[in-house]
PDB file of N, CA and C in Angstrom:
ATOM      1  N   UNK A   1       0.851  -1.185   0.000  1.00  0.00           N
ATOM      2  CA  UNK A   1       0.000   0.000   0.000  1.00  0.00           C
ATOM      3  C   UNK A   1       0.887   1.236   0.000  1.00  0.00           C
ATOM      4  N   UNK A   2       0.280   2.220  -0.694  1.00  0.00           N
ATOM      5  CA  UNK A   2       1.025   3.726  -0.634  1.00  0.00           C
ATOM      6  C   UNK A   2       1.020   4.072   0.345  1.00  0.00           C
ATOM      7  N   UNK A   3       1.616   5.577   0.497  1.00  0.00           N
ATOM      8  CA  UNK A   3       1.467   6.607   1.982  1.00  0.00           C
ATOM      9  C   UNK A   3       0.483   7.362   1.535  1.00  0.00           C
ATOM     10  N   UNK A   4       0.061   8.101   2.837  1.00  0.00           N
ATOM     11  CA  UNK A   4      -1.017   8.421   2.982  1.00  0.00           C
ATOM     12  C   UNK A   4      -1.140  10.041   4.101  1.00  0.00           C
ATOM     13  N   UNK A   5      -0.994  11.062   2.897  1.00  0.00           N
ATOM     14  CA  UNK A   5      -0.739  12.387   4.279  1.00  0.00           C
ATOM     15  C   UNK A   5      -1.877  13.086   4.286  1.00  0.00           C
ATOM     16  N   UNK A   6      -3.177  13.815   5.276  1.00  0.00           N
ATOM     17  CA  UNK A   6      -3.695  14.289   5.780  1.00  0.00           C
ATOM     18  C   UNK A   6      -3.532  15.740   6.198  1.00  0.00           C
ATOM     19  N   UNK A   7      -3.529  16.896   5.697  1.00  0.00           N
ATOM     20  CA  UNK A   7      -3.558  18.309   6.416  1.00  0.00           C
ATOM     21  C   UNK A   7      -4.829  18.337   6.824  1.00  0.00           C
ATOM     22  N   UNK A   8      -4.600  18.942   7.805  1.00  0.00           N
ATOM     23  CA  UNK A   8      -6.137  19.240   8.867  1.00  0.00           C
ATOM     24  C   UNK A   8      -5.971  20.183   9.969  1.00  0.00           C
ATOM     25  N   UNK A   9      -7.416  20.521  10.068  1.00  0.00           N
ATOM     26  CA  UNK A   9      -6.925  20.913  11.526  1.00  0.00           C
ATOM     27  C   UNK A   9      -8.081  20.442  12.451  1.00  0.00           C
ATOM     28  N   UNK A  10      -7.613  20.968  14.057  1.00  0.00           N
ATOM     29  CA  UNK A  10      -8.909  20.252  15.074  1.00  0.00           C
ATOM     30  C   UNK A  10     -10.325  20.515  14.779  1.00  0.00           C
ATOM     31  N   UNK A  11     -10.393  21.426  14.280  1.00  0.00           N
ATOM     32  CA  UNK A  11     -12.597  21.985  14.036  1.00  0.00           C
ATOM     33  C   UNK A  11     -12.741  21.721  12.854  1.00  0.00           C
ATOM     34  N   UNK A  12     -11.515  20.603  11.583  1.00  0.00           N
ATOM     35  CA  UNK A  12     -12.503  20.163  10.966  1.00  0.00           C
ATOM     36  C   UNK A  12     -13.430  19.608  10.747  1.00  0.00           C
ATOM     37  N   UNK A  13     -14.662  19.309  10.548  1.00  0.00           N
ATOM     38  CA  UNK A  13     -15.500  18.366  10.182  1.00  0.00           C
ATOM     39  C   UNK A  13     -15.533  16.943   9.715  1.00  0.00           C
ATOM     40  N   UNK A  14     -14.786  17.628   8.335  1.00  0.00           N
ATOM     41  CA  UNK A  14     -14.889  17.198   6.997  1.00  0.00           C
ATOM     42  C   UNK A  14     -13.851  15.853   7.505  1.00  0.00           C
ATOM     43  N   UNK A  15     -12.359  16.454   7.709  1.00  0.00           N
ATOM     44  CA  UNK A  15     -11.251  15.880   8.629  1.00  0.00           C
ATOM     45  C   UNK A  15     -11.606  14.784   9.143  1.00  0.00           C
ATOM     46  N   UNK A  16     -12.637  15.180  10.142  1.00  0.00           N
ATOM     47  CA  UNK A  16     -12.938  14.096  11.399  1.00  0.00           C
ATOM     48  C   UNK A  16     -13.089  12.473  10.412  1.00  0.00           C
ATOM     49  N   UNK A  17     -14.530  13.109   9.609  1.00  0.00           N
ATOM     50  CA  UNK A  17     -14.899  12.256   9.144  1.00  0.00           C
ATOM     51  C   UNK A  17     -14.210  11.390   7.978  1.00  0.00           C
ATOM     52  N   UNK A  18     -13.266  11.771   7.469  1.00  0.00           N
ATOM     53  CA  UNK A  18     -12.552  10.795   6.387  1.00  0.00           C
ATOM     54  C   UNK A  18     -11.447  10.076   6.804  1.00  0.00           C
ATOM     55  N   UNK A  19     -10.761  10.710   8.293  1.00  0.00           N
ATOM     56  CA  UNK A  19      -9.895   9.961   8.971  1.00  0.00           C
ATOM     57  C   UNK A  19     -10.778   8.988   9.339  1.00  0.00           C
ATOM     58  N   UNK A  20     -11.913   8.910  10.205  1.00  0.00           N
ATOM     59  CA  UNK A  20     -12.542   7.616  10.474  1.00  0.00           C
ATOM     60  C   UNK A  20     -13.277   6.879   9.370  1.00  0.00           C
ATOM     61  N   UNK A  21     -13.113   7.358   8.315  1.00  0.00           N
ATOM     62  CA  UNK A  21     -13.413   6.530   7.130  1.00  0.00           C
ATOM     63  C   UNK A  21     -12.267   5.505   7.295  1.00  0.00           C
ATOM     64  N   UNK A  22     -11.195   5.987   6.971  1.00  0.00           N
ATOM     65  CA  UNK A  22     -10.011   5.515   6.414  1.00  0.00           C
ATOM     66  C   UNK A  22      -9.766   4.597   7.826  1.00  0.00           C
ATOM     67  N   UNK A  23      -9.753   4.654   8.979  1.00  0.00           N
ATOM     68  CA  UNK A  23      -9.590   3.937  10.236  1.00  0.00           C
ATOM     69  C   UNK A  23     -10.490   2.709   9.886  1.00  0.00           C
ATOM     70  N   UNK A  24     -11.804   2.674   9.863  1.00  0.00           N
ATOM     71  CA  UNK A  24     -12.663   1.641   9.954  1.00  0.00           C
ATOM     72  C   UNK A  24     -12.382   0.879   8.615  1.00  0.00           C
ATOM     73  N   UNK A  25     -11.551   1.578   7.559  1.00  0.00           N
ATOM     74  CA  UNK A  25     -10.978   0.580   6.206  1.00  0.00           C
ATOM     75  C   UNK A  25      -9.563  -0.117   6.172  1.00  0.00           C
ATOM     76  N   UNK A  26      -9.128   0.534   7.307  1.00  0.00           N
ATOM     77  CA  UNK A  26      -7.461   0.162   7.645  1.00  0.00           C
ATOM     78  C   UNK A  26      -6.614   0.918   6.637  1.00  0.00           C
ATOM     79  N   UNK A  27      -7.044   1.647   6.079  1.00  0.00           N
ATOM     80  CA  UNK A  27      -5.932   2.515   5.748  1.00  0.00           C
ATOM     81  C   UNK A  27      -5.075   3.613   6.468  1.00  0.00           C
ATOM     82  N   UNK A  28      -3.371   3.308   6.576  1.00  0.00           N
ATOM     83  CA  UNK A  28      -3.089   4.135   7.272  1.00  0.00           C
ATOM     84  C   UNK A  28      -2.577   5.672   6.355  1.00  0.00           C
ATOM     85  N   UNK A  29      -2.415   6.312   7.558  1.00  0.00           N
ATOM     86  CA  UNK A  29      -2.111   8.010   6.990  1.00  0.00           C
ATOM     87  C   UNK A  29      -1.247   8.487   8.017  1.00  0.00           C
ATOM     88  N   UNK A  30      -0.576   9.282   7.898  1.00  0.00           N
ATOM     89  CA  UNK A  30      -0.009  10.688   8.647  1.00  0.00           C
ATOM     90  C   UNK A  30      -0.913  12.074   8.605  1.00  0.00           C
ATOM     91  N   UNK A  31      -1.293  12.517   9.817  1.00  0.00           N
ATOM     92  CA  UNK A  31      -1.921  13.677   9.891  1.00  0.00           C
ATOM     93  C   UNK A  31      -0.692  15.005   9.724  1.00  0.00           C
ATOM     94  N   UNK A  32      -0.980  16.151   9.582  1.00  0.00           N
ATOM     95  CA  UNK A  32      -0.221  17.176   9.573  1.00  0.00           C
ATOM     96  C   UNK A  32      -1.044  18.445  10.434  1.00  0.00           C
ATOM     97  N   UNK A  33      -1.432  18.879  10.721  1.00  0.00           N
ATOM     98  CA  UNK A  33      -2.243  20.048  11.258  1.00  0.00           C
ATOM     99  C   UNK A  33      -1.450  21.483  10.801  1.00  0.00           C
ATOM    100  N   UNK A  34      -2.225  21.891  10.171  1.00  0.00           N
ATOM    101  CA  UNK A  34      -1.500  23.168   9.314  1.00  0.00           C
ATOM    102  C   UNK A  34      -1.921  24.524  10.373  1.00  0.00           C
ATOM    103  N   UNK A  35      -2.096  23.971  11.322  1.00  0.00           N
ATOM    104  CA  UNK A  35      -2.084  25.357  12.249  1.00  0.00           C
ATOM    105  C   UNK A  35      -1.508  25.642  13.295  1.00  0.00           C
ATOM    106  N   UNK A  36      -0.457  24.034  13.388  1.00  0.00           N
ATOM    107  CA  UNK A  36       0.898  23.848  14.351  1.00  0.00           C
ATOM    108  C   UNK A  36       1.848  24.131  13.387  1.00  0.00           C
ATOM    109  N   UNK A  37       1.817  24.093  11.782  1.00  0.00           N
ATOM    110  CA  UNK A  37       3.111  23.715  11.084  1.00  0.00           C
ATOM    111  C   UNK A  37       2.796  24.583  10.004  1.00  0.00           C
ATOM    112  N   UNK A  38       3.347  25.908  10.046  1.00  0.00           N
ATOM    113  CA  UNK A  38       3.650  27.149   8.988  1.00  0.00           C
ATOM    114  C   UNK A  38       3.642  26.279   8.014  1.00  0.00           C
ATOM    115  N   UNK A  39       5.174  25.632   7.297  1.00  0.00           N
ATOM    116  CA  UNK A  39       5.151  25.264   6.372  1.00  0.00           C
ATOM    117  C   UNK A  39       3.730  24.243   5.648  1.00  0.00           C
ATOM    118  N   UNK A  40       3.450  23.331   6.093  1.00  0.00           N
ATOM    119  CA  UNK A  40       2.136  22.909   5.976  1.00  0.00           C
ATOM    120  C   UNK A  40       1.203  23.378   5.906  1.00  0.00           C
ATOM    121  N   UNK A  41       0.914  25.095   6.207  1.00  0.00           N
ATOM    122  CA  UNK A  41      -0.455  25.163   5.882  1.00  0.00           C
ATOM    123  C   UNK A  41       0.103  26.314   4.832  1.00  0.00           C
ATOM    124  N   UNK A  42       1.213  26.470   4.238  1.00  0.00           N
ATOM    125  CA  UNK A  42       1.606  27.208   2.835  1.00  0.00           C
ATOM    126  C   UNK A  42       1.138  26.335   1.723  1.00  0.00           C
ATOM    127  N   UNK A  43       1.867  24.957   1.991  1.00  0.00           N
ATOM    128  CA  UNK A  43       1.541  23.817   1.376  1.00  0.00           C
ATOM    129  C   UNK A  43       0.608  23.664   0.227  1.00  0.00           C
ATOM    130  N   UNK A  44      -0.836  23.759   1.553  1.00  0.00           N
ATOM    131  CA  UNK A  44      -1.704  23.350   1.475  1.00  0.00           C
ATOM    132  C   UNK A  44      -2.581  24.937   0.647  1.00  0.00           C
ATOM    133  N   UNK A  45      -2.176  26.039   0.968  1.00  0.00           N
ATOM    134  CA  UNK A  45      -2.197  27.348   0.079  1.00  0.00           C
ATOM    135  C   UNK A  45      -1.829  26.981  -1.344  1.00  0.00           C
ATOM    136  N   UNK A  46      -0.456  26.398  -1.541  1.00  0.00           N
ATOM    137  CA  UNK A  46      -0.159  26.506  -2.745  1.00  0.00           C
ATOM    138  C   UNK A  46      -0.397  25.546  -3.684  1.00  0.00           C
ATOM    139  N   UNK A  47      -1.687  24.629  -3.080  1.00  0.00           N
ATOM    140  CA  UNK A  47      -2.269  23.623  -3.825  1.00  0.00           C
ATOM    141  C   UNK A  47      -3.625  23.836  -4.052  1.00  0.00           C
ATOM    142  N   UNK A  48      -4.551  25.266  -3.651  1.00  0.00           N
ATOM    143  CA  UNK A  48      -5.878  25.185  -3.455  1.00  0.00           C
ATOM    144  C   UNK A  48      -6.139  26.612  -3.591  1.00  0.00           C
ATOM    145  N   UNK A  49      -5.276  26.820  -4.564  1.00  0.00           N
ATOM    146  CA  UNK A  49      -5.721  28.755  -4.900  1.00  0.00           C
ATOM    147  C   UNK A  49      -5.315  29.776  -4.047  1.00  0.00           C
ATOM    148  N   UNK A  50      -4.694  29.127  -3.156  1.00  0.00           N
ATOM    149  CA  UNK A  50      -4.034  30.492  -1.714  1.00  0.00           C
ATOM    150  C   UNK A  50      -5.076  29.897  -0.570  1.00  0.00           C
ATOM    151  N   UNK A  51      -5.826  29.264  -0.730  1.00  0.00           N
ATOM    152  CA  UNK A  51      -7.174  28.998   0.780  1.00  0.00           C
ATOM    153  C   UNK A  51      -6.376  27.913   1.641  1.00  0.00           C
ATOM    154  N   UNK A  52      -6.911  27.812   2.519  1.00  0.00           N
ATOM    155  CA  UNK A  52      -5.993  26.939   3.307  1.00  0.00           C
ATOM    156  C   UNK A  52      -7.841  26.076   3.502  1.00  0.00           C
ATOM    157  N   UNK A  53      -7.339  25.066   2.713  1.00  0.00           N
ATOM    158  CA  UNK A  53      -8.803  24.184   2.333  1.00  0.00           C
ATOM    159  C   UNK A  53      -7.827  23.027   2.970  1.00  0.00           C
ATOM    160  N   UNK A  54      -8.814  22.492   4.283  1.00  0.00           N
ATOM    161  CA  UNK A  54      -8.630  21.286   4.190  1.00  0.00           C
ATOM    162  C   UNK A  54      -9.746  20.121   4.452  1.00  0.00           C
ATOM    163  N   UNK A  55      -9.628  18.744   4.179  1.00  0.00           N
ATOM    164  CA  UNK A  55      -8.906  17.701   4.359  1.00  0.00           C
ATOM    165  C   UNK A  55      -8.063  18.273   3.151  1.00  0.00           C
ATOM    166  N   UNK A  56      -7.046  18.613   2.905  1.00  0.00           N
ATOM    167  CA  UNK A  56      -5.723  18.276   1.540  1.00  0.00           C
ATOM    168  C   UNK A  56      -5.098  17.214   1.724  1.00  0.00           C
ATOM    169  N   UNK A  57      -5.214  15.863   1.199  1.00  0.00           N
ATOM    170  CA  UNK A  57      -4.794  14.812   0.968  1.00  0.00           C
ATOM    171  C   UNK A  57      -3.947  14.590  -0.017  1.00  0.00           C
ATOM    172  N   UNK A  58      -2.705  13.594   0.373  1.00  0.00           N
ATOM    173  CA  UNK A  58      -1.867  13.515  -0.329  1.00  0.00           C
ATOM    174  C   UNK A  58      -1.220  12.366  -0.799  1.00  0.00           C
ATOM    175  N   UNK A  59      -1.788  11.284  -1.910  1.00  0.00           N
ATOM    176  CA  UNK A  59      -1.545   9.738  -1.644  1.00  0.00           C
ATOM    177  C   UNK A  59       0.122   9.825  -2.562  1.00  0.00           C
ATOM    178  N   UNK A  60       0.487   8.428  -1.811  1.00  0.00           N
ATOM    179  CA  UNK A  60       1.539   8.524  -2.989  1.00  0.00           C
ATOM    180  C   UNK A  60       1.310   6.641  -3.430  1.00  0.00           C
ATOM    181  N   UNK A  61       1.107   6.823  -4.256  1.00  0.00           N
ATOM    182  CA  UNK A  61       0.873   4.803  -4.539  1.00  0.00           C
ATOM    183  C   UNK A  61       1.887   4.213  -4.193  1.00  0.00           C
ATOM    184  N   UNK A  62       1.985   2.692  -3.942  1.00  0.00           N
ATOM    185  CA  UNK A  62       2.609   1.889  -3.730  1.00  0.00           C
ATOM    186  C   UNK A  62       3.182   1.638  -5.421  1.00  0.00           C
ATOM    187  N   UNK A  63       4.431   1.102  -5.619  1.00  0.00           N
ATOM    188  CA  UNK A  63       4.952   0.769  -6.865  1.00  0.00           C
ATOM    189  C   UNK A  63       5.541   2.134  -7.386  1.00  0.00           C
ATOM    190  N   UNK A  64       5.529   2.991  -6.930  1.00  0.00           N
ATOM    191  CA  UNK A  64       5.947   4.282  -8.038  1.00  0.00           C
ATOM    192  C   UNK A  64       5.039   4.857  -8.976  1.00  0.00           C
ATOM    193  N   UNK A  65       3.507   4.678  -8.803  1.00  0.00           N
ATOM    194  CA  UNK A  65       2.759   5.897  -9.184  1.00  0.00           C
ATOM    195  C   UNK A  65       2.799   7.328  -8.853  1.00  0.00           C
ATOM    196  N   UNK A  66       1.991   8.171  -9.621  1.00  0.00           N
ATOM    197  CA  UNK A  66       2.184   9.451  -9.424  1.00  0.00           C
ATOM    198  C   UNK A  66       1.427  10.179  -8.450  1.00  0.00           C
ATOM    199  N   UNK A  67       2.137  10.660  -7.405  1.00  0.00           N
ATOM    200  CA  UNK A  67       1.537  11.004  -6.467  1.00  0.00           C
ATOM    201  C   UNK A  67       0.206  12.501  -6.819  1.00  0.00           C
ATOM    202  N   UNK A  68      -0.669  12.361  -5.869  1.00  0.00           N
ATOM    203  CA  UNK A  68      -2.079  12.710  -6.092  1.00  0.00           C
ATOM    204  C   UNK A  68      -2.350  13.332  -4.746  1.00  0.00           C
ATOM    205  N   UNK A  69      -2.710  14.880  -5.611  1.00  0.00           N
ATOM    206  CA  UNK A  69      -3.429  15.803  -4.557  1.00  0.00           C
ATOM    207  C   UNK A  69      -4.400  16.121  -4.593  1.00  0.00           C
ATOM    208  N   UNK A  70      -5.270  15.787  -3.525  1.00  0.00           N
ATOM    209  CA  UNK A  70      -7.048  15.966  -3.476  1.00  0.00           C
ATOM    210  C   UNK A  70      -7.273  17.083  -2.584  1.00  0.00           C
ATOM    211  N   UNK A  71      -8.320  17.648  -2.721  1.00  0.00           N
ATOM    212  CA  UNK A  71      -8.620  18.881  -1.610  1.00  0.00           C
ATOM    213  C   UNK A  71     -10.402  17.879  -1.365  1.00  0.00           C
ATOM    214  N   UNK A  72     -10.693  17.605   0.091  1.00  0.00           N
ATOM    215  CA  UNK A  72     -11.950  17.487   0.413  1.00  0.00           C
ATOM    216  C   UNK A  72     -12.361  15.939  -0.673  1.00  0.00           C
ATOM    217  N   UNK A  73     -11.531  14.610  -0.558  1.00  0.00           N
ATOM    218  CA  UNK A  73     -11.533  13.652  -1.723  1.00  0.00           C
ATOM    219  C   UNK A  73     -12.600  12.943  -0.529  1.00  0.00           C
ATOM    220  N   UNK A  74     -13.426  12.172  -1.014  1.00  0.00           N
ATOM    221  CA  UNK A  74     -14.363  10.772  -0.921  1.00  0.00           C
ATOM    222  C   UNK A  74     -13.291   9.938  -0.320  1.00  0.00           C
ATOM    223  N   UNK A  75     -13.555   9.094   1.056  1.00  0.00           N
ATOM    224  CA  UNK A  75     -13.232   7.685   0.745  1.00  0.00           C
ATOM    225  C   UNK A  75     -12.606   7.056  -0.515  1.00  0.00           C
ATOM    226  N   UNK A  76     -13.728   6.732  -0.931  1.00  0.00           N
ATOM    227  CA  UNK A  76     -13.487   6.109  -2.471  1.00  0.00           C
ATOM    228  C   UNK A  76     -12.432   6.915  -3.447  1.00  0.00           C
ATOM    229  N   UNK A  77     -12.614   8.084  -3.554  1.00  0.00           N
ATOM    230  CA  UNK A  77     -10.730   8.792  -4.184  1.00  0.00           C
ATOM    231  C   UNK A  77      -9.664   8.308  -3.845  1.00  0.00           C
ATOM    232  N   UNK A  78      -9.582   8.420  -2.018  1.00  0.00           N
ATOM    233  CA  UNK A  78      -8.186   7.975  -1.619  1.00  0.00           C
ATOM    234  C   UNK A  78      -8.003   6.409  -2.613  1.00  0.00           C
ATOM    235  N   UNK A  79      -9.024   5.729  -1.808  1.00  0.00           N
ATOM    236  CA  UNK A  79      -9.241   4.152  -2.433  1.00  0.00           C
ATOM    237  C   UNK A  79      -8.393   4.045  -3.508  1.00  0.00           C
ATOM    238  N   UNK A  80      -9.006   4.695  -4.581  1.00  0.00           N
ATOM    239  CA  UNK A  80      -8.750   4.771  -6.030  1.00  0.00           C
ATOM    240  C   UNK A  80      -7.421   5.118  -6.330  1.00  0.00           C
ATOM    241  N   UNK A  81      -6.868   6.376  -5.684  1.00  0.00           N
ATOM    242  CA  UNK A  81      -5.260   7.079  -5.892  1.00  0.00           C
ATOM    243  C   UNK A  81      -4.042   6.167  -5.202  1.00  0.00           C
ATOM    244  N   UNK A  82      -4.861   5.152  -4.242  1.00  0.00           N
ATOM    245  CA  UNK A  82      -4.146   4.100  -3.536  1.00  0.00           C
ATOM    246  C   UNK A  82      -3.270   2.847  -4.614  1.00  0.00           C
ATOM    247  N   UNK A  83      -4.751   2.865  -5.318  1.00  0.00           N
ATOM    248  CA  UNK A  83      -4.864   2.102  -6.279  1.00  0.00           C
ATOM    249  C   UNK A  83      -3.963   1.991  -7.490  1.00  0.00           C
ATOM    250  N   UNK A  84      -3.568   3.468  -7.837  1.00  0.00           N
ATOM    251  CA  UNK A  84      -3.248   3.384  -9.186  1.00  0.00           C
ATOM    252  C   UNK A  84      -1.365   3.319  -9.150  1.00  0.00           C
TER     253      UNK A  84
END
C-alpha cells in the first residue's frame, strides 16, 4: 500500500470524518495540522488557490505511481489514488 498524508486541523468536520473513514478501512495516513506547522499550511495554500482548504490529501501509490493531490476527496478517491 502507498502513503497516505492528511492536512487538517482540530474543528474540521470534513477531517474528522474521512480519517474515520479511512480507520474503519485500515488505511493508514499521517496527519499534519496546518495550524501547528507554517510550512504545511503554505503547502496546502499553494495547492488550493491560496485557501488553506482542508482535508488536503496527499496519496503517494505503492509501486511508483504518481503522487495525487485531493482537496476534500471521498473515501473512495483515496481508495482509487491508492490504487493506481
Amino acid at each position: 500500500m502507498g502513503t497516505v498524508t492528511m492536512y487538517s486541523t482540530t474543528w474540521c468536520g470534513y477531517c474528522r470524518r474521512l480519517k474515520g473513514q479511512m480507520d474503519r478501512e485500515g488505511i493508514g495516513y499521517s496527519e499534519v495540522n496546518i495550524e501547528q506547522d507554517p510550512q504545511s499550511a503554505q503547502f496546502v495554500e499553494s495547492v488550493n488557490n491560496g485557501n488553506q482548504t482542508v482535508p488536503t490529501v496527499v496519496v503517494t501509490p505503492a509501486g511508483g505511481g504518481e503522487r495525487v493531490v485531493m482537496t476534500n476527496p471521498s473515501l473512495r478517491q483515496v481508495q482509487e489514488a491508492l490504487a493506481t
